[in-house]
Protein backbone atom coordinates (compact mmCIF):
# COMPACT_ATOMS: atom_id res chain seq x y z
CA UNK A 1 88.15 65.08 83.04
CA UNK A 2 84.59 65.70 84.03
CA UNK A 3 84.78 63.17 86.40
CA UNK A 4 87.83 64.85 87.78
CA UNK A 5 85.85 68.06 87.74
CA UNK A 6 82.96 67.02 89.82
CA UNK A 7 85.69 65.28 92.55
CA UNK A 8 86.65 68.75 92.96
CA UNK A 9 83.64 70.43 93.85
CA UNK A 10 82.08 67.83 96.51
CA UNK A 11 85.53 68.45 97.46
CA UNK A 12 85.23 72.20 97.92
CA UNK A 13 81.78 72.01 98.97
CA UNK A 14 83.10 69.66 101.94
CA UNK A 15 84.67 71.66 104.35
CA UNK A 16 86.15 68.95 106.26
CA UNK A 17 88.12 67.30 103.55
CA UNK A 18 91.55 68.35 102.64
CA UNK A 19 91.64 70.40 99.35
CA UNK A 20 93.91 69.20 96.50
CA UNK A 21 96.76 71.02 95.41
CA UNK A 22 96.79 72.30 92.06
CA UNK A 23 99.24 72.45 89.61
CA UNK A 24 100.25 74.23 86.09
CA UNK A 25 97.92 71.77 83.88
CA UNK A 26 94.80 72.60 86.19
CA UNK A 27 94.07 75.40 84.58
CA UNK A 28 90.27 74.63 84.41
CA UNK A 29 90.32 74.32 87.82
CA UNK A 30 91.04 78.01 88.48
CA UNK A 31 87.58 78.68 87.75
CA UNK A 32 85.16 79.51 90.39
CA UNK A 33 82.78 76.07 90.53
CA UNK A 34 79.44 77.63 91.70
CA UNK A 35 77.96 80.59 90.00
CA UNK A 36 78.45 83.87 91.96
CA UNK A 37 74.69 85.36 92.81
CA UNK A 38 73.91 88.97 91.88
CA UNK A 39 70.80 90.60 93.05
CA UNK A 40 69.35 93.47 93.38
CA UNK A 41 69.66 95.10 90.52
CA UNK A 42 69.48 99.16 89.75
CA UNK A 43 69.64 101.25 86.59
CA UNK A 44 71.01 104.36 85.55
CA UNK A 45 71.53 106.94 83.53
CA UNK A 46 74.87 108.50 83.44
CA UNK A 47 76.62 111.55 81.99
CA UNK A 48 80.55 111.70 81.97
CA UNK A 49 83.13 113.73 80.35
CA UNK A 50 86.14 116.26 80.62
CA UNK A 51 86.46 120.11 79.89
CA UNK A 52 89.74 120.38 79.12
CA UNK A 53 91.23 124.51 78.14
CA UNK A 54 94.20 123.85 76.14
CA UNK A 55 97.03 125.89 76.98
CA UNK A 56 97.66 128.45 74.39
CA UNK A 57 99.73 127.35 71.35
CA UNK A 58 98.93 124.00 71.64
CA UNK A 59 98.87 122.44 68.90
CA UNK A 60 97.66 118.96 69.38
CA UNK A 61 95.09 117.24 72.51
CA UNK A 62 94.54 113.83 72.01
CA UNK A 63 92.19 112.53 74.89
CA UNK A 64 91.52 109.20 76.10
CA UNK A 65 87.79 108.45 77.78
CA UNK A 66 87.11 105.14 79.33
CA UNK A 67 84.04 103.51 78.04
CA UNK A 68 81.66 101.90 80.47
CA UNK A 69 82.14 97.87 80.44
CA UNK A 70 79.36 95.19 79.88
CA UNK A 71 80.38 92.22 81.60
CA UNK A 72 79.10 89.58 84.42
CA UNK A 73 76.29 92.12 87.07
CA UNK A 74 76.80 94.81 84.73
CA UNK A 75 74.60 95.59 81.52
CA UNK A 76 75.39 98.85 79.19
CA UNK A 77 73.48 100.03 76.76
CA UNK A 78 72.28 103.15 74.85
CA UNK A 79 76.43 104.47 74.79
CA UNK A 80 76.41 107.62 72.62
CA UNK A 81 78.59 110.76 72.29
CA UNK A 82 78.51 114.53 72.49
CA UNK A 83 80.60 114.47 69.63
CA UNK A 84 81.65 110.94 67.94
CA UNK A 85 84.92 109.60 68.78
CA UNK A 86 88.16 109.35 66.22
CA UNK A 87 88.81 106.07 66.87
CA UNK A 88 86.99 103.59 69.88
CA UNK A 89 90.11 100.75 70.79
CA UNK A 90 90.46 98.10 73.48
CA UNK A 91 93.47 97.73 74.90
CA UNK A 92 95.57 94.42 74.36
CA UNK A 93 96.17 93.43 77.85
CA UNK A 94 92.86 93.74 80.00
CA UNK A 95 90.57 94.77 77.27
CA UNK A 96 89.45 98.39 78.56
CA UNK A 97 87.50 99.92 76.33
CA UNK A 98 88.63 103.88 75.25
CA UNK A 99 86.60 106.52 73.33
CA UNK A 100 89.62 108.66 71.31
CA UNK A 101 89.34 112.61 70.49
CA UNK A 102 92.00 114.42 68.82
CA UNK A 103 91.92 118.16 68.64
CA UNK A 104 94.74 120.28 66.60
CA UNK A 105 95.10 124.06 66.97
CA UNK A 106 92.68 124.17 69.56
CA UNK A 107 91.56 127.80 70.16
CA UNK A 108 89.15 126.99 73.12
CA UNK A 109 87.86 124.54 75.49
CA UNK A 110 86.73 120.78 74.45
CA UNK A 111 84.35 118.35 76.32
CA UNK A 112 84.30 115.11 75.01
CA UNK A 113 80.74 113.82 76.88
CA UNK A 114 79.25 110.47 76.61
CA UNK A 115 76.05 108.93 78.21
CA UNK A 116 74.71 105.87 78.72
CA UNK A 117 72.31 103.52 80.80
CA UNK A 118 73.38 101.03 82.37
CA UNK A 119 71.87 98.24 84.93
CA UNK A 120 74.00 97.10 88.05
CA UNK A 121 73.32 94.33 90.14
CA UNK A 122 74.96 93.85 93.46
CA UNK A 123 77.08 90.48 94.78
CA UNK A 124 77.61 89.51 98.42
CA UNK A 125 80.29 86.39 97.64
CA UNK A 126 80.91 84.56 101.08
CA UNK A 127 84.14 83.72 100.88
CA UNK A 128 85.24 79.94 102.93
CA UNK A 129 88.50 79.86 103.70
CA UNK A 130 88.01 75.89 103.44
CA UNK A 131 86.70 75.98 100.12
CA UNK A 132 90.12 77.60 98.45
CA UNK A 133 93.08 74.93 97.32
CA UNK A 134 96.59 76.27 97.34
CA UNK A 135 98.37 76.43 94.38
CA UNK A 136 101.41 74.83 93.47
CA UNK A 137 102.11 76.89 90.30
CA UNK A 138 100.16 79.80 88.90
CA UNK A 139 99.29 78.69 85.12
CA UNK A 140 100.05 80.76 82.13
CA UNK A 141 98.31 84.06 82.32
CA UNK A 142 98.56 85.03 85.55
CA UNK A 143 102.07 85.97 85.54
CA UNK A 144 100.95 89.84 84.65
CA UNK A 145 98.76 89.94 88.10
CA UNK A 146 101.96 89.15 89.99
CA UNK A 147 104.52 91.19 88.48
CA UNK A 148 106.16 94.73 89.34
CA UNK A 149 105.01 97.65 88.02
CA UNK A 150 105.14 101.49 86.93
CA UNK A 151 103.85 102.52 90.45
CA UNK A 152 102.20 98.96 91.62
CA UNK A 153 106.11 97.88 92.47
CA UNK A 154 106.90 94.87 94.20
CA UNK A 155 110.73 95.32 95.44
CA UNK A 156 112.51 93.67 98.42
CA UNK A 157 111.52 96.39 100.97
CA UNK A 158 107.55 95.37 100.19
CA UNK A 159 108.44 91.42 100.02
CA UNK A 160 109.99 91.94 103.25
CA UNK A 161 106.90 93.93 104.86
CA UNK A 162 104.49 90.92 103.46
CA UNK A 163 106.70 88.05 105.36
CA UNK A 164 106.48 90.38 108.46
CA UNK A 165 102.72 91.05 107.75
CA UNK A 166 101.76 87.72 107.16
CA UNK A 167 103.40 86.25 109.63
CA UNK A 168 102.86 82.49 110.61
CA UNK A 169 99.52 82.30 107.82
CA UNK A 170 100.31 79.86 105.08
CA UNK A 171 97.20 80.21 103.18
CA UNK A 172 96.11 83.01 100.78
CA UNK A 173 93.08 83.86 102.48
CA UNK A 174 94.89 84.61 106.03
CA UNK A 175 97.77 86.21 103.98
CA UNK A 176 95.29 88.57 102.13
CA UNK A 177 93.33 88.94 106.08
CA UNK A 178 96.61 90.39 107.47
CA UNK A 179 97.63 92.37 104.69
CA UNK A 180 93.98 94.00 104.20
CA UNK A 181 93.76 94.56 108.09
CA UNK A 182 97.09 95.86 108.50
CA UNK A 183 96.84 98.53 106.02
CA UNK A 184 92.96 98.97 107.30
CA UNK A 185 94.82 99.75 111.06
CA UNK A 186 98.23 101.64 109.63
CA UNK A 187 97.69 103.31 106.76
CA UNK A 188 96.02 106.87 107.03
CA UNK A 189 93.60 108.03 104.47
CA UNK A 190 94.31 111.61 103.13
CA UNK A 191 94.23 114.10 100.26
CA UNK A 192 95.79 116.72 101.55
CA UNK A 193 99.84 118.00 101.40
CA UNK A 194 102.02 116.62 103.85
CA UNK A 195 103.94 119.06 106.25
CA UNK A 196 106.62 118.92 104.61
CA UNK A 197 104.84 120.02 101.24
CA UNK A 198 104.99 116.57 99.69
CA UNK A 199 101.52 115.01 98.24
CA UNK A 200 99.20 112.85 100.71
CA UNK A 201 98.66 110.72 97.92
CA UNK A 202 99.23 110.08 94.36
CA UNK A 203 95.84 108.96 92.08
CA UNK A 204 98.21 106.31 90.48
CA UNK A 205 98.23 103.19 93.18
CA UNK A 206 101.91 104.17 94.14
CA UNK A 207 102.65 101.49 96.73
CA UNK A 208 106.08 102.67 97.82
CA UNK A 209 104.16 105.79 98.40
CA UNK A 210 102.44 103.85 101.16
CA UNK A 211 105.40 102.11 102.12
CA UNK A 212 107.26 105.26 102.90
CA UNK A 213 104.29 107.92 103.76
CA UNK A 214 102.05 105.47 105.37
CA UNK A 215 99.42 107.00 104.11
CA UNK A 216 97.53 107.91 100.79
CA UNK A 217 93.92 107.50 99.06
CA UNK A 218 91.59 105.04 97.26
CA UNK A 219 94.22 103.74 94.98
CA UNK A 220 97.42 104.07 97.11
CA UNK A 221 95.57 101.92 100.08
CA UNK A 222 94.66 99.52 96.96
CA UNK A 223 97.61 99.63 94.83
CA UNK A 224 99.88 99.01 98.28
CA UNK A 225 97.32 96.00 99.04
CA UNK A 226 97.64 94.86 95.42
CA UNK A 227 101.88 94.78 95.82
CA UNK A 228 102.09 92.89 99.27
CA UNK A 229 99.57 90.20 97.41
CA UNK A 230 101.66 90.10 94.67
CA UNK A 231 105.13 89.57 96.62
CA UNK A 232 103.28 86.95 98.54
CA UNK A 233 102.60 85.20 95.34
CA UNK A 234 98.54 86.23 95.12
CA UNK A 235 97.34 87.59 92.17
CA UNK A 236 96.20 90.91 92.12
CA UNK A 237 94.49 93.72 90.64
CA UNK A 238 92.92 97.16 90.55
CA UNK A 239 89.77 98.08 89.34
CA UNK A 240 88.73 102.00 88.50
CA UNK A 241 85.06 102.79 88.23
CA UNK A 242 81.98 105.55 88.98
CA UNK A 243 80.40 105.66 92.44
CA UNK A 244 76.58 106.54 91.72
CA UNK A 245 75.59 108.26 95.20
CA UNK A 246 76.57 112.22 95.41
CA UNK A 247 77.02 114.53 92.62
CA UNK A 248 78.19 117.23 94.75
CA UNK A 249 81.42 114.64 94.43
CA UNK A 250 84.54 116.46 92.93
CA UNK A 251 84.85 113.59 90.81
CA UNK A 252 82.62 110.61 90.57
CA UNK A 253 85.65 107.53 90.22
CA UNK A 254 86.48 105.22 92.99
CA UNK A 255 88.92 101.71 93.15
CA UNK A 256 88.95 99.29 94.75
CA UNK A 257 90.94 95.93 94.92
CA UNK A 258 90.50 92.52 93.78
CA UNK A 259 92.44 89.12 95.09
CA UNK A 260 92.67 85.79 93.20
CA UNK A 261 91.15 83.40 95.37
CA UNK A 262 90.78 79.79 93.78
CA UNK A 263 87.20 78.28 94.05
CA UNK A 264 86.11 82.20 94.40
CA UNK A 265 87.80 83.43 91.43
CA UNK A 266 87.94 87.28 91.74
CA UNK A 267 87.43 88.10 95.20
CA UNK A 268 86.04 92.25 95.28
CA UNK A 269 87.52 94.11 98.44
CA UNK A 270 87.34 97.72 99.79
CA UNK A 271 89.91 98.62 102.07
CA UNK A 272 89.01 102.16 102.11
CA UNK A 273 85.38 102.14 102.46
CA UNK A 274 85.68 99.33 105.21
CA UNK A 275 87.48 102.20 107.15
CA UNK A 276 83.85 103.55 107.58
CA UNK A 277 82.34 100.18 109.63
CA UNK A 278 83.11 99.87 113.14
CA UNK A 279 84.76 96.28 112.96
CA UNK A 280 85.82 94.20 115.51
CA UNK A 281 89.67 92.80 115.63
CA UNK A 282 90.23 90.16 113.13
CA UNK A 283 86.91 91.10 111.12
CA UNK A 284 86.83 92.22 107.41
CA UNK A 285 83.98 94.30 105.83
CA UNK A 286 83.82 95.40 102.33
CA UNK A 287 85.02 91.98 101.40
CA UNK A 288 83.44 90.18 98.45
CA UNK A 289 80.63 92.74 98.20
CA UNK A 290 79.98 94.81 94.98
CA UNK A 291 77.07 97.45 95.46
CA UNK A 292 74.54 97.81 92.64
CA UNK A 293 75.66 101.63 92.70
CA UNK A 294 79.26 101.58 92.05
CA UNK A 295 79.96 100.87 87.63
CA UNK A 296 83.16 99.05 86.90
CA UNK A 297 85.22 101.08 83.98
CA UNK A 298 88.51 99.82 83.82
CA UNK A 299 90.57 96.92 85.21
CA UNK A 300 94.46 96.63 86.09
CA UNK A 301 97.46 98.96 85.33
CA UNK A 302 100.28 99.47 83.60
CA UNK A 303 98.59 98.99 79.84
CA UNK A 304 98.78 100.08 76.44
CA UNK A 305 96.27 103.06 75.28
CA UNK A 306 94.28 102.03 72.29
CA UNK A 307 95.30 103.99 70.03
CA UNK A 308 98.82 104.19 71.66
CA UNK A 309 100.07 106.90 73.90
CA UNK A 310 103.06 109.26 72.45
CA UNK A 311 104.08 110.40 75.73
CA UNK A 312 107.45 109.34 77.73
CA UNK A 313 106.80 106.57 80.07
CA UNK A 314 110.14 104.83 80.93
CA UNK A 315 109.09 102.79 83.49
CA UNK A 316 106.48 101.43 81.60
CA UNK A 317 107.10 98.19 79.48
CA UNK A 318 106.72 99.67 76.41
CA UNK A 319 108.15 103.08 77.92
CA UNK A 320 104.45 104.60 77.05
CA UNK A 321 102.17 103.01 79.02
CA UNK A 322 100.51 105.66 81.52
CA UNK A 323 100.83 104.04 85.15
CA UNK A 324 97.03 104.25 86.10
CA UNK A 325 93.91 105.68 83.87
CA UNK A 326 90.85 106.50 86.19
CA UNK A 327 88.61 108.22 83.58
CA UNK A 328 90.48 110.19 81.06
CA UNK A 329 94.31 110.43 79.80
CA UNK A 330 95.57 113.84 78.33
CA UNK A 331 98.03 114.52 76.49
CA UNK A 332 99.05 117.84 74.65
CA UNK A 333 101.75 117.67 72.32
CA UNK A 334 103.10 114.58 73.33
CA UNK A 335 103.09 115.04 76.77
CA UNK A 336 101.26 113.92 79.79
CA UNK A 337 98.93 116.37 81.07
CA UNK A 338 98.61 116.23 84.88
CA UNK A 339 95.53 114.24 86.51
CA UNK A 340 95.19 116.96 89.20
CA UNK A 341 93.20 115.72 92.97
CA UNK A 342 90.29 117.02 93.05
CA UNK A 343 89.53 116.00 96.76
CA UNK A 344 92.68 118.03 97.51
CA UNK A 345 91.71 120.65 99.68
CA UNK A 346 94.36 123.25 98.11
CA UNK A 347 92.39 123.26 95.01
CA UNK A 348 88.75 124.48 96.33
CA UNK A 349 87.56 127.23 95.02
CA UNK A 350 90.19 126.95 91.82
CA UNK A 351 88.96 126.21 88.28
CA UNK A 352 90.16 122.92 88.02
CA UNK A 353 91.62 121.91 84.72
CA UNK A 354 90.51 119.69 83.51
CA UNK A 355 87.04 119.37 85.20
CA UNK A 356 84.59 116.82 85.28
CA UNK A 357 81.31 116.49 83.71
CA UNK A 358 79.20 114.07 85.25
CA UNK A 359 75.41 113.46 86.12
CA UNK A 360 73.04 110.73 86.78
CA UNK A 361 70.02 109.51 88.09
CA UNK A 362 68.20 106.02 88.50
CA UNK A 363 65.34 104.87 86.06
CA UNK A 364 62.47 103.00 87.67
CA UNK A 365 61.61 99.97 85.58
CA UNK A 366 61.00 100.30 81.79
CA UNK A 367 61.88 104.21 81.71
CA UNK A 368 64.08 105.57 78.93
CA UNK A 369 67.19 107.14 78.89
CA UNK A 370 66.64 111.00 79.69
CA UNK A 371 67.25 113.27 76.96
């Protein structure tokens, strides 16, 4: 096996040799074979939470924060609470983290706060279109990064639109070019009401959204990215987290998208930033890069709340599984509570409900967290 394993990589790291084709009992193959270098690394303090105003009579808010992660470029520590949680669970399938509050006979506002430090490095992965083997047959695992969702849905109208995308390319990497191009030179960015009164965009990576509107936000553009992968047989995924740069920012959470390439692993990618960088035809930017200012909070969509949501779901698998979770879930008396847009412009000047509490600042080396 080792011997097998080191084949592979002089392999990979060969450009000019043809790569093998993996199968279902390659698993250990699927692993990227070089280590991915982070640099640069910043640290911050951060404030987050929600003011939620029950409506009057409620009787029960249960709310759902999403705890920062510690995982591979990304260090938290010092997590505490404004108030301590009920009950701090990790959901089953992707292993978000959630803080848990539960209010009953609420006569006035809540805010469930936490802070937290946490140290971000950034990654620039330079991805070589040589160095990634096709795959004959996804191993076990991966079949919940290709399926059809709540609102990530992969039907016959979006497998048709990734043949036409994709065109002649027979390799992931030119099949996840086209489709991150095409929706980079298509798909308008809004968050404003359509003319005919319908929403720009949905906050829950609604890809027939795109397919229909042809246009939509952060997690439309990524969610719509995510389903063409998927119907092309990529695996797929989103990823919710805080963007450290402006606290005049309605809200602080951004997502972006993230493509299975093999040798590469987890490839980062965002579509909507890239929209910001001049780029010349057949160029991606945003691509691979993570910046030391943006903290990862949740991955995928489509999961079970931990504890469990109460409210009605049917699309879901479990017919209670919220479609998307950015930073916090609502519910009041077994219903959803709506996760308003923020960035809409219909909303300035209105007192939001609920609204965001967020703050932060970067430590220089060996400072404590602020009080």
């Amino acid at each position: 096996m080792r011997a097998r394993y080191v084949g592979l990589v002089v392999g990979l790291l060969l450009a000019a040799m043809v790569a093998p084709v993996w199968g279902a009992d390659d698993t250990v193959y699927l692993m990227a074979p070089g280590t991915r270098q982070w640099s640069a690394p910043r640290t911050f303090w951060a404030r987050l939470g929600v003011k939620f105003s029950p409506p009057k009579g409620a009787k029960v808010v249960r709310i759902w924060l999403v705890q920062p992660r510690t995982e591979e470029g990304q260090f938290v520590t010092d997590l505490r609470y404004s108030k301590p949680p009920v009950w701090e669970g990790v959901d089953p399938l992707y292993g978000n983290r959630f803080a848990y509050f539960e209010y009953r006979n609420p006569e006035k506002a809540v805010a469930p706060t936490m802070e937290f430090k946490v140290t971000k490095h950034q990654l620039n992965l330079a991805v070589h279109p040589l160095h990634i083997p096709p795959v004959a047959q996804w191993p076990e695992g991966f079949e919940t990064f290709l399926r059809s969702e709540q609102r990530v849905v992969v039907n016959d109208d979006i497998r048709r639109l990734a043949q036409e995308i994709a065109g002649d390319a027979t390799t992931a990497y030119d099949k996840v070019k086209a489709f991150y191009l095409w929706i980079l030179d298509n798909v308008r960015y809004t968050h404003e009401d359509l003319p005919d009164g319908t929403l720009g965009c949905t906050l829950q990576a609604d890809s027939v959204h795109v397919l229909h509107k042809v246009c939509g936000h952060c997690s439309d553009w990524h969610g719509f990215f995510i389903a063409l992968c998927r119907a092309a047989g990529i695996p797929a995924r989103l990823n919710y987290g805080l963007e450290l740069t402006d606290r005049k920012r309605y809200s602080p959470s951004h997502c972006r998208a993230e493509a299975y390439l093999p040798g590469y692993g987890w490839v980062n990618m965002d579509i909507t930033h890239a929209r910001y960088h001049a780029h010349e035809a057949g160029q991606m930017t945003e691509f691979g890069y993570v910046e030391n200012t943006w903290i990862r909070m949740m991955v995928g969509t489509d999961y079970p709340l931990s504890p469990p949501s109460a409210a009605p779901w049917p699309a879901s698998r479990t017919g209670t599984n919220p479609p998307l979770v950015r930073i916090q879930y609502i519910e009041v008396d077994g219903e959803p509570w709506p996760d308003l847009d923020t960035a809409n412009p219909k909303f300035k000047g209105q007192e939001l409900n609920p609204q965001y509490i967020w703050d932060f600042k970067e430590l220089s080396h060996g400072q404590e967290r602020i009080p």
